[in-house]
Every structure is written in C-alpha cells, then in structure tokens.
PDB file of N, CA and C in Angstrom:
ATOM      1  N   UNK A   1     -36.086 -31.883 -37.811  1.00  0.00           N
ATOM      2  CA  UNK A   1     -36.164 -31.297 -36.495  1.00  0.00           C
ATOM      3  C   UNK A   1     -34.963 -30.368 -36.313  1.00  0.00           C
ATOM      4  N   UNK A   2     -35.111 -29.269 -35.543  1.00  0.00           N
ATOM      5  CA  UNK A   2     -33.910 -28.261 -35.078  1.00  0.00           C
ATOM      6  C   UNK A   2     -33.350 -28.759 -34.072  1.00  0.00           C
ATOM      7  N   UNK A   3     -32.230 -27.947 -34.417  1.00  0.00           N
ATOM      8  CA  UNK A   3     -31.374 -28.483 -33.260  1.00  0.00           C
ATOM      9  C   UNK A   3     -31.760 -28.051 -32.169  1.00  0.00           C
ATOM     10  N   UNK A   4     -32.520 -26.942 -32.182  1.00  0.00           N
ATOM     11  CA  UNK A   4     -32.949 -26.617 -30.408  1.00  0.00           C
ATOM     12  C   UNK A   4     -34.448 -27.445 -30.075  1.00  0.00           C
ATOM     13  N   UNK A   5     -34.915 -28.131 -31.533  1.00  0.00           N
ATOM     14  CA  UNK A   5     -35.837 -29.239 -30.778  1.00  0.00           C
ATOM     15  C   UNK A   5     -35.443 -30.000 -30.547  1.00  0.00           C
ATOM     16  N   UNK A   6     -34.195 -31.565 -30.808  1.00  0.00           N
ATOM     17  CA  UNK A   6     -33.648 -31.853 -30.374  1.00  0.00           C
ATOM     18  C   UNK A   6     -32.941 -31.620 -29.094  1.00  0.00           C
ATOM     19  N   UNK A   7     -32.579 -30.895 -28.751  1.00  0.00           N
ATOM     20  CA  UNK A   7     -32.103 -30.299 -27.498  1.00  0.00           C
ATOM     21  C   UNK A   7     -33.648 -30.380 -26.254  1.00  0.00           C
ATOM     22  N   UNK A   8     -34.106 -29.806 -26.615  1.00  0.00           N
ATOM     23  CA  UNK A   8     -35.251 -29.801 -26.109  1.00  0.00           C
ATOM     24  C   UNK A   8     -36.342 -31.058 -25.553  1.00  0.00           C
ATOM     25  N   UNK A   9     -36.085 -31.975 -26.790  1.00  0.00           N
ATOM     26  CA  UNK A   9     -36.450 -33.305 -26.818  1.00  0.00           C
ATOM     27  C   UNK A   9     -35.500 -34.157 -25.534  1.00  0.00           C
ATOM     28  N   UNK A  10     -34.544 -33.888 -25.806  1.00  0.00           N
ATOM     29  CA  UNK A  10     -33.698 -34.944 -25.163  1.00  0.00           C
ATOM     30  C   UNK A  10     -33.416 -34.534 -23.729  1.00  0.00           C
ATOM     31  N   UNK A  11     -33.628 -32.766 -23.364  1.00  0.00           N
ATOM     32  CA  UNK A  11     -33.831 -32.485 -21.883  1.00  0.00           C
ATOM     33  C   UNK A  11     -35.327 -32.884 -21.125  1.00  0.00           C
ATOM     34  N   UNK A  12     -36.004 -33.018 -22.133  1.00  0.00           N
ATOM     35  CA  UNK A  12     -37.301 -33.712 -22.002  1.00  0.00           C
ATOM     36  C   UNK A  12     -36.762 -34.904 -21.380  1.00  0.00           C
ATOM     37  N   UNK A  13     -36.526 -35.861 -22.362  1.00  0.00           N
ATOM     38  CA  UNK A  13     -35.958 -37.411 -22.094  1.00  0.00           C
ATOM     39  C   UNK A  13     -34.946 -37.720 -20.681  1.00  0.00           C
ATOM     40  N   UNK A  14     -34.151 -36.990 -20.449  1.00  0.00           N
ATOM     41  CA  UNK A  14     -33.281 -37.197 -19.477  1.00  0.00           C
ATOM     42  C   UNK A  14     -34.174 -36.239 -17.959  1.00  0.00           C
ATOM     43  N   UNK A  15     -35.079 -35.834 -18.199  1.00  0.00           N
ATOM     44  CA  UNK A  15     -35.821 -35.109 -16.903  1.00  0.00           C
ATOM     45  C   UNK A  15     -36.788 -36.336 -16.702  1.00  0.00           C
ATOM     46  N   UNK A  16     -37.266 -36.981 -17.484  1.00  0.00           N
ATOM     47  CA  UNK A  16     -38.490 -38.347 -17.019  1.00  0.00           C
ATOM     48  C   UNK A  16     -37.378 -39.569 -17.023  1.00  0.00           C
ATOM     49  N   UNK A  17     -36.759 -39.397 -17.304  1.00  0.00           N
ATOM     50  CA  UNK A  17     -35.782 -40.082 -16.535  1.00  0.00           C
ATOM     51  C   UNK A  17     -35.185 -40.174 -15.483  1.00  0.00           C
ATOM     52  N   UNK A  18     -35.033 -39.269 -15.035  1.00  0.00           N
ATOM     53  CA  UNK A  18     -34.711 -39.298 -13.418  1.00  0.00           C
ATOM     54  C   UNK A  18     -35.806 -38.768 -12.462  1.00  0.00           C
ATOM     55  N   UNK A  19     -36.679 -38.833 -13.164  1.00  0.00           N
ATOM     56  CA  UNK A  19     -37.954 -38.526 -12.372  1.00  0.00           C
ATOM     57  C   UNK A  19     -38.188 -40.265 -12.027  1.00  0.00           C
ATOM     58  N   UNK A  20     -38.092 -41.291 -13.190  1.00  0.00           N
ATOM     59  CA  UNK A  20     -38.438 -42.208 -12.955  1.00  0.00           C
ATOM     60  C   UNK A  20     -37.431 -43.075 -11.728  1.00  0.00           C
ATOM     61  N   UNK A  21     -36.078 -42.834 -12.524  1.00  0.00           N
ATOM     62  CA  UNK A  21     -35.176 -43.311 -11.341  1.00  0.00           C
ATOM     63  C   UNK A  21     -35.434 -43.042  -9.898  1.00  0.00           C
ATOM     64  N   UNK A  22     -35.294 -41.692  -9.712  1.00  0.00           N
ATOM     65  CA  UNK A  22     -35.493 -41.186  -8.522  1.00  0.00           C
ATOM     66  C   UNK A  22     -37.276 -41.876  -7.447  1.00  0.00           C
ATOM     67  N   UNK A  23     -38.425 -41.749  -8.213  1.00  0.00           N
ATOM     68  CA  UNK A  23     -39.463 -42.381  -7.706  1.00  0.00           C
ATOM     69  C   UNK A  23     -38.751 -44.295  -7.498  1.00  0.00           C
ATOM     70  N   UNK A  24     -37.603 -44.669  -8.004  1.00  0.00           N
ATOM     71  CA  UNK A  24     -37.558 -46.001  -8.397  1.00  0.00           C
ATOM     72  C   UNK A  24     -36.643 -46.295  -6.690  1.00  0.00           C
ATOM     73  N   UNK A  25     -35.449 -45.216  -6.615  1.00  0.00           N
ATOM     74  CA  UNK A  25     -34.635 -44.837  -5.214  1.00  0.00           C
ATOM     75  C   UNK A  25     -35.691 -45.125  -3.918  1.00  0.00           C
ATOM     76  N   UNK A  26     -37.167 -44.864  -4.059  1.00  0.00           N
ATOM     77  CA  UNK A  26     -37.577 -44.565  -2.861  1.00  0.00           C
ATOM     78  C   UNK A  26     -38.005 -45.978  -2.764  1.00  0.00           C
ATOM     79  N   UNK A  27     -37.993 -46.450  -1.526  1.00  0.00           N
ATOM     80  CA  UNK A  27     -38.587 -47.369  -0.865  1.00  0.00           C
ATOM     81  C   UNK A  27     -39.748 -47.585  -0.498  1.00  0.00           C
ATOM     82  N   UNK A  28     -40.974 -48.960  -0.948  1.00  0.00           N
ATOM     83  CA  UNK A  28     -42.052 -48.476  -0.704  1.00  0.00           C
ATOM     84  C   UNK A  28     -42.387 -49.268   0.723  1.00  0.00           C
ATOM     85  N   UNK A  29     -42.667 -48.748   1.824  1.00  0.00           N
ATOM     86  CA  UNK A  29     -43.032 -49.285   3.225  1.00  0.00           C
ATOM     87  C   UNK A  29     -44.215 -49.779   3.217  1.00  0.00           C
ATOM     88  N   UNK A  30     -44.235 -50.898   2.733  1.00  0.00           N
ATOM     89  CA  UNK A  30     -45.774 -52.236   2.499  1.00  0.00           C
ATOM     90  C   UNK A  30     -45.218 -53.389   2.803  1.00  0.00           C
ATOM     91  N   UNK A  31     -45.710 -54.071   3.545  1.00  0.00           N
ATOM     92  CA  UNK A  31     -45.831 -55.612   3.504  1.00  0.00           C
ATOM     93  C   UNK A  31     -45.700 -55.856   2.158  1.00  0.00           C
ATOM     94  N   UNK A  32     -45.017 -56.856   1.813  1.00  0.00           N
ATOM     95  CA  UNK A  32     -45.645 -57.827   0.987  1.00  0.00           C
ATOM     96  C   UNK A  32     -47.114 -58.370   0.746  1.00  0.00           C
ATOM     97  N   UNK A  33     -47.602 -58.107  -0.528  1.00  0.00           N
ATOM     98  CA  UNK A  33     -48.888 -58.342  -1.117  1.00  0.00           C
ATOM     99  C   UNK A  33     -49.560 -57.228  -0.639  1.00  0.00           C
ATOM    100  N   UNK A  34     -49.597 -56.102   0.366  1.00  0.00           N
ATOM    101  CA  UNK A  34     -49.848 -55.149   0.036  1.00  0.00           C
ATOM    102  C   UNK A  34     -50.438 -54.453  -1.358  1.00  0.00           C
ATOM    103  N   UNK A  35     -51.618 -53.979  -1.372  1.00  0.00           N
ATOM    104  CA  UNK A  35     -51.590 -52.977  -2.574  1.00  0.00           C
ATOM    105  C   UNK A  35     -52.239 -51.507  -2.039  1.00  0.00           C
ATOM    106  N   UNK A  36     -51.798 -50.634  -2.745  1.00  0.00           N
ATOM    107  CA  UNK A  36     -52.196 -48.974  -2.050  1.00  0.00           C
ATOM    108  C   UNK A  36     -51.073 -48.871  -1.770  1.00  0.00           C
ATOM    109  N   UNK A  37     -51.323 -47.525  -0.779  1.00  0.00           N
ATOM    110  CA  UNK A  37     -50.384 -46.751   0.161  1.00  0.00           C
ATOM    111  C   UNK A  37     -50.605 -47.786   1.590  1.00  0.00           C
ATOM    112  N   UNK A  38     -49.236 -47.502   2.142  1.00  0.00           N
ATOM    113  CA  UNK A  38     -49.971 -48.379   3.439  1.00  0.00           C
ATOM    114  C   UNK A  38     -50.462 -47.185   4.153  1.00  0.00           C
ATOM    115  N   UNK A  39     -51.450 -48.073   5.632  1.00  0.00           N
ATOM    116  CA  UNK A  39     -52.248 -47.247   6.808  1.00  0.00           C
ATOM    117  C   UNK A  39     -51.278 -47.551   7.596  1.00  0.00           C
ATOM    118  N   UNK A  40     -51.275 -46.478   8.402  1.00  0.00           N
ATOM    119  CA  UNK A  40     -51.069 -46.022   9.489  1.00  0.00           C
ATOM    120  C   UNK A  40     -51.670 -46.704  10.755  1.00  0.00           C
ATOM    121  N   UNK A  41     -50.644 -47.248  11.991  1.00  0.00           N
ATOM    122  CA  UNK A  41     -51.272 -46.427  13.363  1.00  0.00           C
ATOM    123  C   UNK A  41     -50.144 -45.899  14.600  1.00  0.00           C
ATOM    124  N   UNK A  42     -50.954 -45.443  14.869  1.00  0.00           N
ATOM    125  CA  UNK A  42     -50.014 -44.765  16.083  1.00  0.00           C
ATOM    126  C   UNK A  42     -50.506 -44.687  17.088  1.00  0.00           C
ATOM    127  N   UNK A  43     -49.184 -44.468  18.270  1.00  0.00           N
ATOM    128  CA  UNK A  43     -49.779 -44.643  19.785  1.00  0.00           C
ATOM    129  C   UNK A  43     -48.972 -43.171  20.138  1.00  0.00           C
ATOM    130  N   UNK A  44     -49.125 -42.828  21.236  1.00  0.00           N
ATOM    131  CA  UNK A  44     -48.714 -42.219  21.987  1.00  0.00           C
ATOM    132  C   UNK A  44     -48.361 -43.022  23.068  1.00  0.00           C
ATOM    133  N   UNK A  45     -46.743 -42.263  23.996  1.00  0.00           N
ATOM    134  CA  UNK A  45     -46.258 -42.982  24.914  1.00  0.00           C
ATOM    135  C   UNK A  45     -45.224 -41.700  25.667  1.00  0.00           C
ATOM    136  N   UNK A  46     -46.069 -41.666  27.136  1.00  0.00           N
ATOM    137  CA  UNK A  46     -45.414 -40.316  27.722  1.00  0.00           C
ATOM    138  C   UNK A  46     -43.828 -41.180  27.928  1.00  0.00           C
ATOM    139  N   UNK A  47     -43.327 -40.030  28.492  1.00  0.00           N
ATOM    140  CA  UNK A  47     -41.968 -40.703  28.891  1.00  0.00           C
ATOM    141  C   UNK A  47     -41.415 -39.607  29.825  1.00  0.00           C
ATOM    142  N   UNK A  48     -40.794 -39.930  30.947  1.00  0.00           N
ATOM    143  CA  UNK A  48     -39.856 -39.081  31.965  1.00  0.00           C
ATOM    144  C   UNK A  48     -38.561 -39.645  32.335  1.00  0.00           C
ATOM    145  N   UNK A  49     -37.962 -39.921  31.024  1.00  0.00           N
ATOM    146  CA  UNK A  49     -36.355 -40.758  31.517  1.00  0.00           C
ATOM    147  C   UNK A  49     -35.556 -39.356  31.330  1.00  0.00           C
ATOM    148  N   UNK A  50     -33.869 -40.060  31.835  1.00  0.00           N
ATOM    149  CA  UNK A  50     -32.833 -39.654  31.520  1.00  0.00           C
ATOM    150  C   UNK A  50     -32.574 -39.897  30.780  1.00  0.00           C
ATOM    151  N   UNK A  51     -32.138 -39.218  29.313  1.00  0.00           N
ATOM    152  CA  UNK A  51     -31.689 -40.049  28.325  1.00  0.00           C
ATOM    153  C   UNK A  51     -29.903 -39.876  28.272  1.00  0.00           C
ATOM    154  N   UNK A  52     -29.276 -39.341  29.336  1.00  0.00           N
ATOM    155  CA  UNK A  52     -28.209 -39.947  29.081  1.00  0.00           C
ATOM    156  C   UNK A  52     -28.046 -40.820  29.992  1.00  0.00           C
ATOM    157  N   UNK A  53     -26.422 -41.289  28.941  1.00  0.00           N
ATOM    158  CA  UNK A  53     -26.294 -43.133  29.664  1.00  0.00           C
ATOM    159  C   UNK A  53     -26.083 -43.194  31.269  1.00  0.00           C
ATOM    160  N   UNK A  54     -25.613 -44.545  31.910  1.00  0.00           N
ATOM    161  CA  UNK A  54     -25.124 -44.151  33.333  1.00  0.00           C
ATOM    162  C   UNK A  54     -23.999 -44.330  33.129  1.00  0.00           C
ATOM    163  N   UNK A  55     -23.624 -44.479  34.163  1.00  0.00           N
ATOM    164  CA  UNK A  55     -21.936 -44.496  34.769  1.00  0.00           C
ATOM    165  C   UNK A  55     -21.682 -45.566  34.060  1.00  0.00           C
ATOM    166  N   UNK A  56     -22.147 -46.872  34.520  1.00  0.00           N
ATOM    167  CA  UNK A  56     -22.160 -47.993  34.294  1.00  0.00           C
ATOM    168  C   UNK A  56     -22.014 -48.219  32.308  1.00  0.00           C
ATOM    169  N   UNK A  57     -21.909 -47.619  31.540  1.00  0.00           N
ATOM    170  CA  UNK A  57     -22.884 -47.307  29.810  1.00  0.00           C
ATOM    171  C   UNK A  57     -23.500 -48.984  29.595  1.00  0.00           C
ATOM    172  N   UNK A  58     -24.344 -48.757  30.804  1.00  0.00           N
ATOM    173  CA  UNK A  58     -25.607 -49.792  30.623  1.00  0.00           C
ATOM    174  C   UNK A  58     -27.070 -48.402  29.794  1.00  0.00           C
ATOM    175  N   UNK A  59     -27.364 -49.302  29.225  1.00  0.00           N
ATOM    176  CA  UNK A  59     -28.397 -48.290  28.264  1.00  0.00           C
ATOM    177  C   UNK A  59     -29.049 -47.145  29.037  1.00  0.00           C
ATOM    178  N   UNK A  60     -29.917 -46.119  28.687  1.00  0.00           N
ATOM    179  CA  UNK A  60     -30.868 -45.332  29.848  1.00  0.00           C
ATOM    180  C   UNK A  60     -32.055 -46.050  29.853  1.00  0.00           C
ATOM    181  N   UNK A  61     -33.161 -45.854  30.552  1.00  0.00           N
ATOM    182  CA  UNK A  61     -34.479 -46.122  30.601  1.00  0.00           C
ATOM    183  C   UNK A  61     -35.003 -45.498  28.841  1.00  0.00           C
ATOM    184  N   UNK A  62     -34.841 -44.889  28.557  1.00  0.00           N
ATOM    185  CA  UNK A  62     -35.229 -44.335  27.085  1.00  0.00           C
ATOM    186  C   UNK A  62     -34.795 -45.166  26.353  1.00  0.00           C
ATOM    187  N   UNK A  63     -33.781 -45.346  26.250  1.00  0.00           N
ATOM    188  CA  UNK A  63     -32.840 -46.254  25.189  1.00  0.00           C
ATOM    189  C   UNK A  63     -33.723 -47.702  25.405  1.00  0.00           C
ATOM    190  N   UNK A  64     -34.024 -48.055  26.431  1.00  0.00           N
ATOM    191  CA  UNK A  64     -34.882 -49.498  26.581  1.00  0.00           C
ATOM    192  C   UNK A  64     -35.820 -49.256  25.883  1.00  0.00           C
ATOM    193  N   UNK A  65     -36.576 -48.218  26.190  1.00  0.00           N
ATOM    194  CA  UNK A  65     -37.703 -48.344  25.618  1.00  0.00           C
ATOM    195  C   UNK A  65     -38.195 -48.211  24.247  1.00  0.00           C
ATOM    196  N   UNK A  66     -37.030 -47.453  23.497  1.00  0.00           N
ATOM    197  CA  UNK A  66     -36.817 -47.582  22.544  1.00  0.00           C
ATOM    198  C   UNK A  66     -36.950 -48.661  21.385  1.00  0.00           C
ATOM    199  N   UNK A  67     -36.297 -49.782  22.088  1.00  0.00           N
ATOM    200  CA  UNK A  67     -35.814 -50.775  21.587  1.00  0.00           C
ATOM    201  C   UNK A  67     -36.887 -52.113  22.198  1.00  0.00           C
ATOM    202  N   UNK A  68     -37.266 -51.547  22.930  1.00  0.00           N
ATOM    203  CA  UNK A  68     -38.961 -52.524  22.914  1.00  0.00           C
ATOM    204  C   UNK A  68     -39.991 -52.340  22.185  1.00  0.00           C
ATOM    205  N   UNK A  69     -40.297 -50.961  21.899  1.00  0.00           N
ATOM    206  CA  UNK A  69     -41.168 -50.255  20.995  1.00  0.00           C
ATOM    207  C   UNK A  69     -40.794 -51.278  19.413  1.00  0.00           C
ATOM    208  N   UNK A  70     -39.197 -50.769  18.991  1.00  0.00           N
ATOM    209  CA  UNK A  70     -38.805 -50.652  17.814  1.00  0.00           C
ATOM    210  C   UNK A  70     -39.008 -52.856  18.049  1.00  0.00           C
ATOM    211  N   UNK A  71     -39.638 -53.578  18.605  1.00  0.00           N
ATOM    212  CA  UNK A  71     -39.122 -54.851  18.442  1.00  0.00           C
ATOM    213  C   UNK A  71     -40.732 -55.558  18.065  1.00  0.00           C
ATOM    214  N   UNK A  72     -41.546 -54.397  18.290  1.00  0.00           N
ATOM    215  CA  UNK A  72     -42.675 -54.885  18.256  1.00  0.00           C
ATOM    216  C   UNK A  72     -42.798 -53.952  16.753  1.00  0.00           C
ATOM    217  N   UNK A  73     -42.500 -53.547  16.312  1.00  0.00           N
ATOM    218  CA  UNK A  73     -42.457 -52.827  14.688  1.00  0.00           C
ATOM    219  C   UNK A  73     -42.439 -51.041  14.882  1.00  0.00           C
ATOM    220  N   UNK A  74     -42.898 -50.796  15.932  1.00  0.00           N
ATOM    221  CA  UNK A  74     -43.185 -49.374  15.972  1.00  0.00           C
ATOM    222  C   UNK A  74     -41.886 -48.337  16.061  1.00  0.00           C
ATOM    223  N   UNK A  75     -42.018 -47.084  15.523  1.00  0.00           N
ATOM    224  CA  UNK A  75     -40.333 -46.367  15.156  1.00  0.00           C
ATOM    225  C   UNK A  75     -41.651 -45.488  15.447  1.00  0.00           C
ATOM    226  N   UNK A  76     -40.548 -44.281  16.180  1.00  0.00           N
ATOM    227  CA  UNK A  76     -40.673 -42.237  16.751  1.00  0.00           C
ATOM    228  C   UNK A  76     -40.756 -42.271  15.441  1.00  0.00           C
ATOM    229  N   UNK A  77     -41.719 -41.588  15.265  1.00  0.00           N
ATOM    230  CA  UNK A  77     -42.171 -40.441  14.512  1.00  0.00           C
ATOM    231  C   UNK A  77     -42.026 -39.082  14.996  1.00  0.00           C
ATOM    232  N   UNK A  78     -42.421 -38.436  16.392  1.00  0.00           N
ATOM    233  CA  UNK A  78     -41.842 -37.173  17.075  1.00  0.00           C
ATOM    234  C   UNK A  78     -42.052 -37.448  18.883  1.00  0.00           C
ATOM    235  N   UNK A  79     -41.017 -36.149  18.806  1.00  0.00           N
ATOM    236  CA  UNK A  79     -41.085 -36.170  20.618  1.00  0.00           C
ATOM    237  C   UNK A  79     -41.617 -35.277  20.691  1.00  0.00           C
ATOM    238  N   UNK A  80     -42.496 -35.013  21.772  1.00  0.00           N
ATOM    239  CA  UNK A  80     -42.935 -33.877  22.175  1.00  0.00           C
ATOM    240  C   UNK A  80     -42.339 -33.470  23.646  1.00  0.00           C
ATOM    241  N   UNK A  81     -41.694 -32.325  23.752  1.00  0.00           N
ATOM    242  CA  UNK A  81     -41.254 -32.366  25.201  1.00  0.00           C
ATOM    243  C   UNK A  81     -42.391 -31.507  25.795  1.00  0.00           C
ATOM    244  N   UNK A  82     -42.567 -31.542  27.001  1.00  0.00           N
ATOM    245  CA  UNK A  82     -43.181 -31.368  28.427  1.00  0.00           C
ATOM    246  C   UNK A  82     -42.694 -30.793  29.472  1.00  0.00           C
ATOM    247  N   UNK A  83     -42.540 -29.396  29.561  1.00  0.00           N
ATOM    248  CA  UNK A  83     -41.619 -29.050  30.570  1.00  0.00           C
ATOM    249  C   UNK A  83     -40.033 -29.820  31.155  1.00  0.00           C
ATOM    250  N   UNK A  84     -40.008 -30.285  29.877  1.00  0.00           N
ATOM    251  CA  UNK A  84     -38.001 -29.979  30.211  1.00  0.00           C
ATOM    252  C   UNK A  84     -37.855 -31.041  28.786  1.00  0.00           C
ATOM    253  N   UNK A  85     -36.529 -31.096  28.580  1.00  0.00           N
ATOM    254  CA  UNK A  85     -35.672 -32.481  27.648  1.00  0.00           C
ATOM    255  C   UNK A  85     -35.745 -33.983  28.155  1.00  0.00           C
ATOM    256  N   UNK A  86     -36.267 -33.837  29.288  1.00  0.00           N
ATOM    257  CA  UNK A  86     -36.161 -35.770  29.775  1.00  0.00           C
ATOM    258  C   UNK A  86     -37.634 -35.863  30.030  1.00  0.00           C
ATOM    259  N   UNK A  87     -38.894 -35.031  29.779  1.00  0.00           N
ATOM    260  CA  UNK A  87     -39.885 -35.999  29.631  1.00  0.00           C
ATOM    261  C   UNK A  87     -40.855 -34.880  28.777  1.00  0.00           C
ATOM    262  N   UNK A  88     -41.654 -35.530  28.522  1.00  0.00           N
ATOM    263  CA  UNK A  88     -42.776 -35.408  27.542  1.00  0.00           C
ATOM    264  C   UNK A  88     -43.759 -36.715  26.903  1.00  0.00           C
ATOM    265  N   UNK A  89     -44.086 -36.870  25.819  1.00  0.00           N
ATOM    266  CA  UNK A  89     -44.460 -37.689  24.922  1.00  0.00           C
ATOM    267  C   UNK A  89     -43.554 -37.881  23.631  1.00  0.00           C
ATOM    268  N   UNK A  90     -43.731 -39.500  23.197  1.00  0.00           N
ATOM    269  CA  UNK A  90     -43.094 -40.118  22.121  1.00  0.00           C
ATOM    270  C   UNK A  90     -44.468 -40.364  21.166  1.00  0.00           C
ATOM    271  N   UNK A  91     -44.419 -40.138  20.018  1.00  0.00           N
ATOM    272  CA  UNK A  91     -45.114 -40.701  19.100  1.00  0.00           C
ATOM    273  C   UNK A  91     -44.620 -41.709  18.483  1.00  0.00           C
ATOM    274  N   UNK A  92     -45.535 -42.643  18.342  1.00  0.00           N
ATOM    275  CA  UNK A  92     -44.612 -43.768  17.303  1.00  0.00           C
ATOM    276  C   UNK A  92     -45.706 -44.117  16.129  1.00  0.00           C
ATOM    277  N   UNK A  93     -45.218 -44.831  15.278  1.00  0.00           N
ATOM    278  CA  UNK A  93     -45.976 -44.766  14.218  1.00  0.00           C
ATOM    279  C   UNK A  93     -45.329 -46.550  13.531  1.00  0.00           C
ATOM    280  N   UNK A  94     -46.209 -47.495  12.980  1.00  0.00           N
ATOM    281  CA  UNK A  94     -45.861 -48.797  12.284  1.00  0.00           C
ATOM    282  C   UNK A  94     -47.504 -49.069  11.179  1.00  0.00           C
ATOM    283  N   UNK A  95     -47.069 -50.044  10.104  1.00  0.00           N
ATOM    284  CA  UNK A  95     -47.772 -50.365   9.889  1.00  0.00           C
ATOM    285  C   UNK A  95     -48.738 -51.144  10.043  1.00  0.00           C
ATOM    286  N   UNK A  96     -50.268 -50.545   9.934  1.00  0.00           N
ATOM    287  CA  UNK A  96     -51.451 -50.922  10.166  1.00  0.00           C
ATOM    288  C   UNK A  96     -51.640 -52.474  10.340  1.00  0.00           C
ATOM    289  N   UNK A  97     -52.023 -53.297  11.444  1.00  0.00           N
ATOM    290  CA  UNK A  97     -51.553 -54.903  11.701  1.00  0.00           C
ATOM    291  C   UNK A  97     -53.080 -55.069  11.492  1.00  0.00           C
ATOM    292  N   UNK A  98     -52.819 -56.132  10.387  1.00  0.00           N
ATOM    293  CA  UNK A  98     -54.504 -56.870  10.421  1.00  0.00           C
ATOM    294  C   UNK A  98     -54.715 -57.439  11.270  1.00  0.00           C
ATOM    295  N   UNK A  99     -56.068 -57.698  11.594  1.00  0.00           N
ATOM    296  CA  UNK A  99     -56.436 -58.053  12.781  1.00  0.00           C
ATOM    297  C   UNK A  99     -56.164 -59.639  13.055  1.00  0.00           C
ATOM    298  N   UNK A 100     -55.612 -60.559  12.195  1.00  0.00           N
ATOM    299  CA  UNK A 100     -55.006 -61.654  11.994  1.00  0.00           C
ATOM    300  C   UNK A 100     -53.357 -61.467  13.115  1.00  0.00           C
ATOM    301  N   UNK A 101     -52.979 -60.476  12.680  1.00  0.00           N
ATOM    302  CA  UNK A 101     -51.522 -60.474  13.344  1.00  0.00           C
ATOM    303  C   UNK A 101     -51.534 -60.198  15.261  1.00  0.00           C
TER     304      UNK A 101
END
C-alpha cells in the first residue's frame, strides 16, 4: 500500500470514528424499553404574564407556570408572541404517555 493510501485509509478510520463517537455524545430521549424514535405530543398554552420578577423576587406568574408544566414532564419548545413580549402562546412538547400513564 502507498503511503497516500495509508493516509487515506486512516483519515477514513479516524472520520467513522468520530462520526461514531459523536452519534454516541447524543442523548437518546426514550423511556426505558422504548424502541424507535420517540412520539411526540404537544399542547399549546396562551400566556399574558409579566415575566419579570416582583419587588418581592417571589417568582413571576410565567416562572410558575413554567415549573408546573416542566413537573408534569412537558418543556417550551417555542414562544410565540402576540402583540407584545408578555403574552402570546407557549408550545410545549414531552414524551408521548401511554395510555396506562
């Protein structure tokens, strides 16, 4: 073999290599026993808070809701604003709950 197949070979070798690593870095978002990709669902959820804090830095109305959403599994996926920065719609997005859960 030449040395520029060698060379060649081994940029081969070290590119599926971190192709593999890198696919290995990502995290796969499944339940356990899961197999596939997971499903999806999503809600929509308008919202008209303040999202900054109060006086008080007791949370805002956003920040609650946030964290009620996020307790039942669901995480923003996007905001949509609505005629201004303090209201619009929240998208949220969790994985698909069998109908068992």
């Amino acid at each position: 073999m030449t040395a520029l197949g060698s060379r060649m070979l081994a940029a081969l070798a070290t590119s599926l290599l971190l192709v593999l690593v890198g696919l290995a870095a990502f995290p796969r978002a499944q339940k356990p026993g899961m197999v596939g990709p997971p499903q999806w669902e999503y809600k929509t959820v308008p919202y008209y808070f303040n999202s900054l804090p109060t006086a008080d830095d007791s949370p805002s109305k956003l920040v609650e809701r946030l964290n009620r959403e996020g307790a039942d599994g669901w995480e923003v996926a996007d905001f949509i604003p609505e005629g201004g920065p303090t209201s619009g719609r929240m998208i949220f997005k969790r994985i698909k709950q069998s109908p068992a859960e």
